[in-house]
PDB file of N, CA and C in Angstrom:
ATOM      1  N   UNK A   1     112.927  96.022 105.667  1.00  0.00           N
ATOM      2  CA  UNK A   1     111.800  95.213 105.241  1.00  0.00           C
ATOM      3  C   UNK A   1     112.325  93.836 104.826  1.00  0.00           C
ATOM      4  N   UNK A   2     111.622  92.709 105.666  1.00  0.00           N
ATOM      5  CA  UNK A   2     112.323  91.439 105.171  1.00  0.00           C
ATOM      6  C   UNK A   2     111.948  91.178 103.592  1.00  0.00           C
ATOM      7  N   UNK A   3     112.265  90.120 102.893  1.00  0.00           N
ATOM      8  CA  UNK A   3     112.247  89.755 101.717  1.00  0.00           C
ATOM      9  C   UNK A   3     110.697  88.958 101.969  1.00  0.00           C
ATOM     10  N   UNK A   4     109.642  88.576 102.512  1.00  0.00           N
ATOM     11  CA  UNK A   4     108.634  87.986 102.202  1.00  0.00           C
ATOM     12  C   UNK A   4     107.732  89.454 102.122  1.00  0.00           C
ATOM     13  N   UNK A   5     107.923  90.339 103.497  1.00  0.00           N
ATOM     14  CA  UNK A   5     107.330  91.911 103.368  1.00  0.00           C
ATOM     15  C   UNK A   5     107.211  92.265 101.426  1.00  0.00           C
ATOM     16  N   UNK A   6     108.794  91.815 100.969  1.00  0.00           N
ATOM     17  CA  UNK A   6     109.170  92.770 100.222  1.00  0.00           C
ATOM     18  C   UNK A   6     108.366  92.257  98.984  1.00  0.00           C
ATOM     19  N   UNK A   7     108.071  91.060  98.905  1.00  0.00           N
ATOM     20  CA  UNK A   7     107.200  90.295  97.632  1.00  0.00           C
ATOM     21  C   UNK A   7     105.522  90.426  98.096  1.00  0.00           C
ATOM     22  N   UNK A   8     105.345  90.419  99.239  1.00  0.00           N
ATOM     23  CA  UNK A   8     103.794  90.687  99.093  1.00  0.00           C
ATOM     24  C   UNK A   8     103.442  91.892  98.802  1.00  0.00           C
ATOM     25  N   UNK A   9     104.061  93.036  99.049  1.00  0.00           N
ATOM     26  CA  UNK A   9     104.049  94.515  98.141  1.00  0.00           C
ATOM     27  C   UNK A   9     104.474  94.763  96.603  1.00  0.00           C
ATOM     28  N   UNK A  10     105.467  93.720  96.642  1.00  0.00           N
ATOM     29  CA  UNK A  10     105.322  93.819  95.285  1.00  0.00           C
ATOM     30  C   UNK A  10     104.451  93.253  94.085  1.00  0.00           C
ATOM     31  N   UNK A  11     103.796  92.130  94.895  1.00  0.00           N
ATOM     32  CA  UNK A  11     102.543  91.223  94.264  1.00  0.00           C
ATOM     33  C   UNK A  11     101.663  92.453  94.224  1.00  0.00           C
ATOM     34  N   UNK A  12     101.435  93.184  95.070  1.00  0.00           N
ATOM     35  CA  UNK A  12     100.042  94.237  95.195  1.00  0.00           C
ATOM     36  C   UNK A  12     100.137  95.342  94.554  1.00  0.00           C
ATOM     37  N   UNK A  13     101.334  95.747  93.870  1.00  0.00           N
ATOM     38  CA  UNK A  13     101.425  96.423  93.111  1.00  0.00           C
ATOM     39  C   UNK A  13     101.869  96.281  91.599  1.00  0.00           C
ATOM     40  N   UNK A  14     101.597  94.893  91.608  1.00  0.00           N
ATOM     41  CA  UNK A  14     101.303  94.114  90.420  1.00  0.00           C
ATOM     42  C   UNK A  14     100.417  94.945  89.596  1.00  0.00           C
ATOM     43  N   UNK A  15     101.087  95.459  87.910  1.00  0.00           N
ATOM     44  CA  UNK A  15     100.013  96.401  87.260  1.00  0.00           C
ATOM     45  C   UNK A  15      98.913  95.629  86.802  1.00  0.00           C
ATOM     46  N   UNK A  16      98.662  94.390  86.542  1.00  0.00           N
ATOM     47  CA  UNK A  16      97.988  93.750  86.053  1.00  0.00           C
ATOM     48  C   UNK A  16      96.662  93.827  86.936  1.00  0.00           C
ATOM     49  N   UNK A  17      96.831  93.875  88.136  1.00  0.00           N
ATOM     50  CA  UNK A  17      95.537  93.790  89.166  1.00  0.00           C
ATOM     51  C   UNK A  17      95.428  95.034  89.895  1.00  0.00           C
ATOM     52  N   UNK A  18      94.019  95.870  90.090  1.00  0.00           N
ATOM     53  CA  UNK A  18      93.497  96.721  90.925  1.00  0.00           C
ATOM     54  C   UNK A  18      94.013  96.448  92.468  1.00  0.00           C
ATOM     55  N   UNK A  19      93.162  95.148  92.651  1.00  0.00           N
ATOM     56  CA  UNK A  19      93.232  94.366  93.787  1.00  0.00           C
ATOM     57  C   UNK A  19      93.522  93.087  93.875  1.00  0.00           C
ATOM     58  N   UNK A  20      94.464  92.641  94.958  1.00  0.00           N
ATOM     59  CA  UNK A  20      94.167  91.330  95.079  1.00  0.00           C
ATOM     60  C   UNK A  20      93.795  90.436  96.364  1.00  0.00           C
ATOM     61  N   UNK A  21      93.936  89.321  96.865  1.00  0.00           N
ATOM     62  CA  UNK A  21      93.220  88.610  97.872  1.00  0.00           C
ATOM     63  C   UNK A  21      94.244  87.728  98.172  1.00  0.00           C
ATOM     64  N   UNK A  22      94.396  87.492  98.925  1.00  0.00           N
ATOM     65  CA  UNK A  22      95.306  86.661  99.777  1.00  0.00           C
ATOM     66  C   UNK A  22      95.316  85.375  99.102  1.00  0.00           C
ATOM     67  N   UNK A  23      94.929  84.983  98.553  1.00  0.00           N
ATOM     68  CA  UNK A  23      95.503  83.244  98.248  1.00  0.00           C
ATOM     69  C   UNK A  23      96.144  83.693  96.895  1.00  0.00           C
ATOM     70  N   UNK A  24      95.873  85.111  96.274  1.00  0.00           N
ATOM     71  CA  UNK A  24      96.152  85.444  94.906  1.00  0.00           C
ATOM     72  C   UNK A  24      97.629  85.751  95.112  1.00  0.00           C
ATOM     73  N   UNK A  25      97.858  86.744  95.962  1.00  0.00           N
ATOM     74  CA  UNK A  25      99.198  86.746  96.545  1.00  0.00           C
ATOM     75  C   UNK A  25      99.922  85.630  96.919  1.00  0.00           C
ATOM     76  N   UNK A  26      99.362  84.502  97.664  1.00  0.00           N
ATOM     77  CA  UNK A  26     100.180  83.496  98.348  1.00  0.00           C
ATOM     78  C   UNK A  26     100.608  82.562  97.046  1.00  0.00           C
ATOM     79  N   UNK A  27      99.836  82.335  95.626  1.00  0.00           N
ATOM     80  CA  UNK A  27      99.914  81.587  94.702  1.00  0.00           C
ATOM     81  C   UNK A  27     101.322  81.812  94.484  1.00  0.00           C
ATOM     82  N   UNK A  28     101.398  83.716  94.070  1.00  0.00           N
ATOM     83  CA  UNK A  28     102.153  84.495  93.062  1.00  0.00           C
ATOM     84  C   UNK A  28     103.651  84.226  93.699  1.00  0.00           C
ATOM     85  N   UNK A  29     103.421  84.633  95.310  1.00  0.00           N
ATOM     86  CA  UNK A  29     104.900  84.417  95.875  1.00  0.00           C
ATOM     87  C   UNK A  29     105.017  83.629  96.493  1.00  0.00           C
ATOM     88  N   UNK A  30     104.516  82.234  96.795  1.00  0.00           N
ATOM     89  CA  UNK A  30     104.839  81.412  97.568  1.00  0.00           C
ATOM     90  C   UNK A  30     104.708  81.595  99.525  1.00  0.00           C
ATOM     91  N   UNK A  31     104.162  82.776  99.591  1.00  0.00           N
ATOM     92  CA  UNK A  31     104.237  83.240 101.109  1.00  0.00           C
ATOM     93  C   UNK A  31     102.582  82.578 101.577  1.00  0.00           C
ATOM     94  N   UNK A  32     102.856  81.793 102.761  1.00  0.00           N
ATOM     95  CA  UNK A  32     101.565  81.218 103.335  1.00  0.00           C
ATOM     96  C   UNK A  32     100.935  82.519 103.664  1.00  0.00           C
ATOM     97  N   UNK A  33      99.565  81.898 103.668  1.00  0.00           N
ATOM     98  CA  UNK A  33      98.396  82.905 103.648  1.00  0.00           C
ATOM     99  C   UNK A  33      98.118  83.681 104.970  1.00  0.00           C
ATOM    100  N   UNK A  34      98.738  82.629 106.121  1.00  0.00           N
ATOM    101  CA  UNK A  34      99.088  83.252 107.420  1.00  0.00           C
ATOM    102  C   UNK A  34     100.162  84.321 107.529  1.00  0.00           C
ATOM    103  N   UNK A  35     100.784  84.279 107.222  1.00  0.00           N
ATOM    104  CA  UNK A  35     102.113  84.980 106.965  1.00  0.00           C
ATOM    105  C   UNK A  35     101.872  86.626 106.289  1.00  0.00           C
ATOM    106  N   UNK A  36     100.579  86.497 104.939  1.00  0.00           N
ATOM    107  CA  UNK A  36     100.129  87.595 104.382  1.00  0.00           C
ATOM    108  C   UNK A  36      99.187  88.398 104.852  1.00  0.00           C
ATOM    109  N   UNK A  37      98.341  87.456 105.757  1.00  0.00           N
ATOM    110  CA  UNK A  37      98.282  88.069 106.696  1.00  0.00           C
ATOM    111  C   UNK A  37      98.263  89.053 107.915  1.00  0.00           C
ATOM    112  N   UNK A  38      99.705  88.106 108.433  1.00  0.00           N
ATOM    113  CA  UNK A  38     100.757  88.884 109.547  1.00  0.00           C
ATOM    114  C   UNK A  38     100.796  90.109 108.966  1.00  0.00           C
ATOM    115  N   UNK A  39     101.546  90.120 107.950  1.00  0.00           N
ATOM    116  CA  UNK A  39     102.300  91.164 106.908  1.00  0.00           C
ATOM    117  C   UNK A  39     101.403  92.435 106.992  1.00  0.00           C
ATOM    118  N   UNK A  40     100.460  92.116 106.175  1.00  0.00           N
ATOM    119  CA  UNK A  40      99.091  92.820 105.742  1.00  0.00           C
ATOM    120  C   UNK A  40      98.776  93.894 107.237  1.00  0.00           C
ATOM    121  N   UNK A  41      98.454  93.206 108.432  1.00  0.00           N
ATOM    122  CA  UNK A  41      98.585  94.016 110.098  1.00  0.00           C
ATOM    123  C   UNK A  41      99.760  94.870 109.893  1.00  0.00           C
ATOM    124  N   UNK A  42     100.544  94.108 109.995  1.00  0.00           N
ATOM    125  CA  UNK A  42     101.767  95.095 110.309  1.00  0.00           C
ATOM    126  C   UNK A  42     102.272  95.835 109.407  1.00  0.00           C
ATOM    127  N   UNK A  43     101.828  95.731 108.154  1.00  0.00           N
ATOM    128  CA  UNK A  43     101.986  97.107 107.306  1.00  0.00           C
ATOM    129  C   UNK A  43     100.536  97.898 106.990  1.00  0.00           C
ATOM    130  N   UNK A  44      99.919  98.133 107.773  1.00  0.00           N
ATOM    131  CA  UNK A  44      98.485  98.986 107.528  1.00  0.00           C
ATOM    132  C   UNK A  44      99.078 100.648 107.147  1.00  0.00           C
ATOM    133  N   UNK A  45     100.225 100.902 107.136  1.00  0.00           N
ATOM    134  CA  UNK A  45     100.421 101.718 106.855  1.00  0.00           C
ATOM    135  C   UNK A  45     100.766 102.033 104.917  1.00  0.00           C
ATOM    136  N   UNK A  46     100.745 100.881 104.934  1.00  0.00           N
ATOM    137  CA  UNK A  46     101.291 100.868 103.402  1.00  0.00           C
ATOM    138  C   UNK A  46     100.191 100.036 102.411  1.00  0.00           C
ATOM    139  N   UNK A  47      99.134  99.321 103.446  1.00  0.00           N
ATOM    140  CA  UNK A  47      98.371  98.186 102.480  1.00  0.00           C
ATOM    141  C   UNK A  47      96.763  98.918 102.885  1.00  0.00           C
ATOM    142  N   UNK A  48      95.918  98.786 102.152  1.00  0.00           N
ATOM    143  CA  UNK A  48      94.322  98.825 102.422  1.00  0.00           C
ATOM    144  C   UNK A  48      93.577  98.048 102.275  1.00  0.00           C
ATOM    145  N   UNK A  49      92.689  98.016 102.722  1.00  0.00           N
ATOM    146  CA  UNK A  49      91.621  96.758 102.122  1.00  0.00           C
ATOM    147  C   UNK A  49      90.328  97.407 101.376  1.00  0.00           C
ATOM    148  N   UNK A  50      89.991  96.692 100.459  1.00  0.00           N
ATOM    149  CA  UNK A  50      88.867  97.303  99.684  1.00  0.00           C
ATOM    150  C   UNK A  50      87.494  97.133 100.855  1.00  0.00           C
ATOM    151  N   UNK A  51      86.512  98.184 100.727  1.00  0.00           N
ATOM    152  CA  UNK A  51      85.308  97.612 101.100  1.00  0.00           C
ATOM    153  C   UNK A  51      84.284  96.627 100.190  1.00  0.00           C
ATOM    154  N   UNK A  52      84.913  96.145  99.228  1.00  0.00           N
ATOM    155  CA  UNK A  52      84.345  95.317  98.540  1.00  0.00           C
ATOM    156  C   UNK A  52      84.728  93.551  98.829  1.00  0.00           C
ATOM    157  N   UNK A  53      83.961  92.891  98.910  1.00  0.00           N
ATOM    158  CA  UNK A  53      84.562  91.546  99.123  1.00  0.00           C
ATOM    159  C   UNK A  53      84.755  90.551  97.351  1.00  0.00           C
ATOM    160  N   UNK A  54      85.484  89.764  97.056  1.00  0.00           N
ATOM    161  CA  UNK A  54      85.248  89.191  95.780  1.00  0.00           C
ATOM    162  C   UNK A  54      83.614  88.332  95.887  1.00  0.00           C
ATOM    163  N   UNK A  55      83.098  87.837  94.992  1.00  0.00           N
ATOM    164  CA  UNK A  55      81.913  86.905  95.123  1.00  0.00           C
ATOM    165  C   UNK A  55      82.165  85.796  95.728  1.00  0.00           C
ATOM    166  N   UNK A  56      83.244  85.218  96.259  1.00  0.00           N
ATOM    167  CA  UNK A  56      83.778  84.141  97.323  1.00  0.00           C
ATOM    168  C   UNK A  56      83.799  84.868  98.225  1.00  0.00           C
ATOM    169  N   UNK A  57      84.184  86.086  98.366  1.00  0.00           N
ATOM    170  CA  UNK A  57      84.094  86.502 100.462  1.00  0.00           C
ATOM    171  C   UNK A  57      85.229  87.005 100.811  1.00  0.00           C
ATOM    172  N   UNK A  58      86.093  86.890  99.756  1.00  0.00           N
ATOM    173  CA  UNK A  58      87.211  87.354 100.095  1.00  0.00           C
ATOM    174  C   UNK A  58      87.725  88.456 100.028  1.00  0.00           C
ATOM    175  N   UNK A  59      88.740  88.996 101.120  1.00  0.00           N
ATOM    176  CA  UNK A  59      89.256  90.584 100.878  1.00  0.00           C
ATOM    177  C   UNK A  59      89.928  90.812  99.938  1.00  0.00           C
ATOM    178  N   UNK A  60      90.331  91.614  99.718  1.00  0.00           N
ATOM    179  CA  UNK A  60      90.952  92.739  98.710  1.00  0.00           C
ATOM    180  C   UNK A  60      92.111  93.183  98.973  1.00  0.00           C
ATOM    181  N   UNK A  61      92.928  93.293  98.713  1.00  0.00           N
ATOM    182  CA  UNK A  61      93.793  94.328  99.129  1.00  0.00           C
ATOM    183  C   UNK A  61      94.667  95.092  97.741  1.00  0.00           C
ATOM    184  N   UNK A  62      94.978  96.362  98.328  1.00  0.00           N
ATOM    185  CA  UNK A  62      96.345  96.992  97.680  1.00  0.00           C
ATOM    186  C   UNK A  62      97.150  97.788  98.053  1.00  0.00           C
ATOM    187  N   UNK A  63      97.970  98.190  97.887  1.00  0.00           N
ATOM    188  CA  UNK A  63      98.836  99.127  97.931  1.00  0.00           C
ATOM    189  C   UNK A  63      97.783 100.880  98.084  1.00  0.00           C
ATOM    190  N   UNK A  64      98.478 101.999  99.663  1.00  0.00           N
ATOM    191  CA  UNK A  64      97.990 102.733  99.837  1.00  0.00           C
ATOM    192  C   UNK A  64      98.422 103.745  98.337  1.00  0.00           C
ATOM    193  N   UNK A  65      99.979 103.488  98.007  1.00  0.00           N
ATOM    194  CA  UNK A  65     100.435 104.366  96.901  1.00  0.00           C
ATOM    195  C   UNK A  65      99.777 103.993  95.362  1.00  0.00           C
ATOM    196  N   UNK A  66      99.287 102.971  95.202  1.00  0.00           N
ATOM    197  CA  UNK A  66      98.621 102.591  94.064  1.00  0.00           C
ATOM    198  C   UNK A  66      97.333 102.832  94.228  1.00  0.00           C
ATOM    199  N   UNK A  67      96.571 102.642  95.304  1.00  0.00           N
ATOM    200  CA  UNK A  67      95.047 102.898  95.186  1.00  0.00           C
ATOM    201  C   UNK A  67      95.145 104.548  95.007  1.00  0.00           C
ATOM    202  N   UNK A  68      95.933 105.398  95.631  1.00  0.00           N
ATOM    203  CA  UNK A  68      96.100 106.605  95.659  1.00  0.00           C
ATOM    204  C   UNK A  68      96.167 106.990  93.973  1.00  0.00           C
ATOM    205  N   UNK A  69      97.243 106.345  92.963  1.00  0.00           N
ATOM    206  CA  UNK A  69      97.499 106.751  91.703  1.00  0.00           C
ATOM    207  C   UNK A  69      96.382 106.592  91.394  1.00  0.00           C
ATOM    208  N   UNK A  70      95.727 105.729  91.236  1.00  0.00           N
ATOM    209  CA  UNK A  70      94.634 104.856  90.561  1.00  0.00           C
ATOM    210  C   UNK A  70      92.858 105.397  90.327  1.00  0.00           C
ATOM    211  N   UNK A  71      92.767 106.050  92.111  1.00  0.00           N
ATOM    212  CA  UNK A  71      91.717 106.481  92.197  1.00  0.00           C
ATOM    213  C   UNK A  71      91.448 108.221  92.425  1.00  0.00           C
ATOM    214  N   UNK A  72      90.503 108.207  91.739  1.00  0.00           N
ATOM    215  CA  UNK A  72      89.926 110.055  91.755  1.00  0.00           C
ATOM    216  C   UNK A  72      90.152 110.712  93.455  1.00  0.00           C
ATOM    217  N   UNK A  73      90.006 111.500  92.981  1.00  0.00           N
ATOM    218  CA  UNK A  73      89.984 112.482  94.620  1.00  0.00           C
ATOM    219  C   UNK A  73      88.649 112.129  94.857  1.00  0.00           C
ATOM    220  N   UNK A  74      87.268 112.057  93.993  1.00  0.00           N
ATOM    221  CA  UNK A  74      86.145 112.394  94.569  1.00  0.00           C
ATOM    222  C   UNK A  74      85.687 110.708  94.755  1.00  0.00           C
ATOM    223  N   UNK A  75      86.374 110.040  94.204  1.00  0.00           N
ATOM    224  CA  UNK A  75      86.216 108.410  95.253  1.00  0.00           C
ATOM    225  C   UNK A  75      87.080 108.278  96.066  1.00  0.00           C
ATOM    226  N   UNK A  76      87.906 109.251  96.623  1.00  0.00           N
ATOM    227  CA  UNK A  76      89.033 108.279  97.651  1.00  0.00           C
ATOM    228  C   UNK A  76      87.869 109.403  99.127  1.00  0.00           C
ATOM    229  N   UNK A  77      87.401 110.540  98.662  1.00  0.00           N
ATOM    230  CA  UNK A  77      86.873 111.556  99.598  1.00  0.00           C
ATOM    231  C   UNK A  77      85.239 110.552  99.881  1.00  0.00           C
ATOM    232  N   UNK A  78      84.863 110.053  99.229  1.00  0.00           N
ATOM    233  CA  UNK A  78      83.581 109.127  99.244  1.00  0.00           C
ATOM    234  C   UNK A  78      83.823 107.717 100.061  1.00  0.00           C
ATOM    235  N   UNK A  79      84.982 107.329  99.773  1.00  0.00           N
ATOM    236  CA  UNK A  79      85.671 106.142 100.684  1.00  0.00           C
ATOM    237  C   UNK A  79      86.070 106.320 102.011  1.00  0.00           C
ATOM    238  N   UNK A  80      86.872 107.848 102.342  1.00  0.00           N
ATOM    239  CA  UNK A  80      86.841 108.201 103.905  1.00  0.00           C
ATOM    240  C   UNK A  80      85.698 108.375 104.358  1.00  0.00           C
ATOM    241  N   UNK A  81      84.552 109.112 103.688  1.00  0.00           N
ATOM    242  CA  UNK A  81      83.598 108.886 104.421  1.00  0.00           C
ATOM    243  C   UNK A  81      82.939 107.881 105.386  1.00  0.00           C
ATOM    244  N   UNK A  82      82.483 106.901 104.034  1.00  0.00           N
ATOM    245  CA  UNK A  82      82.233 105.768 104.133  1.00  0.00           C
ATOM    246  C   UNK A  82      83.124 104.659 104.930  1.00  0.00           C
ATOM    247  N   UNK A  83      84.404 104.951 105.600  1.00  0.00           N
ATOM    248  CA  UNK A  83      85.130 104.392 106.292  1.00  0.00           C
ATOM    249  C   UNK A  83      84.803 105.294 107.956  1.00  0.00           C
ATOM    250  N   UNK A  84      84.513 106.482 107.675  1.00  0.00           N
ATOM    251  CA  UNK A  84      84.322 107.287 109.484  1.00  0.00           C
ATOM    252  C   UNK A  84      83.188 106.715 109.731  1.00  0.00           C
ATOM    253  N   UNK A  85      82.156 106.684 108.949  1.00  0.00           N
ATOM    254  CA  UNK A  85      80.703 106.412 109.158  1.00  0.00           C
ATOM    255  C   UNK A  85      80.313 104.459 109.723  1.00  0.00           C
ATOM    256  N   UNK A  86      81.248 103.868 109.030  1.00  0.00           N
ATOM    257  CA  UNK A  86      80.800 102.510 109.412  1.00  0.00           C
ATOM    258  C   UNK A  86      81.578 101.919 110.465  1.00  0.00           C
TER     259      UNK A  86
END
């Protein structure tokens, strides 16, 4: 994992934030927003996106191992749903 990979995961698993959004990340580590992006694709295995947008429009993201700690079984089972269905 290169070293920009390695700070935008670690921004997202920042305890301070649930979620965060791409310019929130790009502030924290200096990584262009294109770049978090990139990142963000090519680690879908490790990152999610909320179905919620902020009141600007913007995505969400976090960590699959933190949303996992974080959230109940009977919201993460309400969220697959709601992810097969739409």
């Amino acid at each position: 994992m290169d070293s920009e990979t390695q700070m935008v995961i670690s921004a997202l698993n920042e305890t301070k934030y649930k979620w965060r959004t791409i310019s929130g990340i790009s502030r924290e580590t200096g990584v262009s927003g294109e770049k978090i992006e990139e990142i963000i694709t090519n680690n879908s295995d490790q990152i999610v996106q909320s179905s919620a947008l902020t009141p600007k429009g913007e995505a969400l993201y976090t960590t699959r191992e933190k949303h996992h700690k974080e959230t109940s079984t009977w919201s993460r089972i309400g969220l697959a749903i709601r992810n097969r269905a739409g």
